[in-house]
N, C-alpha and C. Protein backbone atom coordinates (compact mmCIF):
# COMPACT_ATOMS: atom_id res chain seq x y z
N UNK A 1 31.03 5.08 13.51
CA UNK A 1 30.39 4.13 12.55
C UNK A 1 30.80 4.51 11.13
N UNK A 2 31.70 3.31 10.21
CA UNK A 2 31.60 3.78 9.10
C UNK A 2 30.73 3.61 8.03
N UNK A 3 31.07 3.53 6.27
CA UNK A 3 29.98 3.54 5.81
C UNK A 3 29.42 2.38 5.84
N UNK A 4 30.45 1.39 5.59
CA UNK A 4 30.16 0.05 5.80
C UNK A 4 29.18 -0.13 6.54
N UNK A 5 28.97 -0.20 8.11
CA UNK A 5 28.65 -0.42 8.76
C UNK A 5 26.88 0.10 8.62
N UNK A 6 27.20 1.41 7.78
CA UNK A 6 25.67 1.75 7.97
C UNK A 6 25.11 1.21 6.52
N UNK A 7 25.54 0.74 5.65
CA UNK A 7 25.71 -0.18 4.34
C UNK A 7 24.20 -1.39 5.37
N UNK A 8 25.48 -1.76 5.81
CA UNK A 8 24.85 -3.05 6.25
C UNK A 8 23.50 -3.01 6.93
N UNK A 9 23.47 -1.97 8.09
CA UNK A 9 22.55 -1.75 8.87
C UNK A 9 20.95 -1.28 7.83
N UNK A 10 21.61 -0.57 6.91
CA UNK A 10 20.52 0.00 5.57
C UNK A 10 19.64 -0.83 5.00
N UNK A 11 20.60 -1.94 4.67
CA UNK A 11 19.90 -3.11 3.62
C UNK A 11 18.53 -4.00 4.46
N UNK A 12 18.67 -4.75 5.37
CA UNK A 12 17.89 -5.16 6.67
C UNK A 12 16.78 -3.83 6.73
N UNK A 13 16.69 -2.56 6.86
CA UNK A 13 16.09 -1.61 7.57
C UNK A 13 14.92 -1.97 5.90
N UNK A 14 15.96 -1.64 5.34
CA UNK A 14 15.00 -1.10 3.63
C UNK A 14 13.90 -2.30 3.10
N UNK A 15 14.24 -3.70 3.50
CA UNK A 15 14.29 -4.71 3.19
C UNK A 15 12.73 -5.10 4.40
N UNK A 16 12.92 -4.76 5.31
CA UNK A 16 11.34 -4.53 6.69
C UNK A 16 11.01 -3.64 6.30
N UNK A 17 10.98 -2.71 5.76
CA UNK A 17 10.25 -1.42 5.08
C UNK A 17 9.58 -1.45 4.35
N UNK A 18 9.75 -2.60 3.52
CA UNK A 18 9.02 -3.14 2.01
C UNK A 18 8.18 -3.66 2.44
N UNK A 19 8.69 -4.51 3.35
CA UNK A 19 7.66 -6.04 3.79
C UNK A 19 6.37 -5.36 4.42
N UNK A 20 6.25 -4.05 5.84
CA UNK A 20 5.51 -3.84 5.95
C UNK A 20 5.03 -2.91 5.31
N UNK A 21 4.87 -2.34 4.37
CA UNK A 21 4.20 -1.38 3.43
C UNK A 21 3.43 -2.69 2.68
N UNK A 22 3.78 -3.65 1.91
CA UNK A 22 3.32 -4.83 1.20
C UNK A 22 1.76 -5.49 2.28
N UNK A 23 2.03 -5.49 3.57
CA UNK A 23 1.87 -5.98 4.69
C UNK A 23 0.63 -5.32 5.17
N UNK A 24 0.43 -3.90 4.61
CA UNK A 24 -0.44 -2.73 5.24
C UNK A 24 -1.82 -2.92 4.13
């Protein structure tokens, strides 16, 4: 896996991370 790949996978992860902290 390069960085790219974990680039991408990061943004989505960070992005549901927010939502449920906001959410809690």
């Amino acid at each position: 896996m390069d960085a790219t790949e974990l680039k991408a996978m990061q943004a989505p992860l960070k992005q549901a991370y927010r939502d449920d902290a906001s959410q809690a």
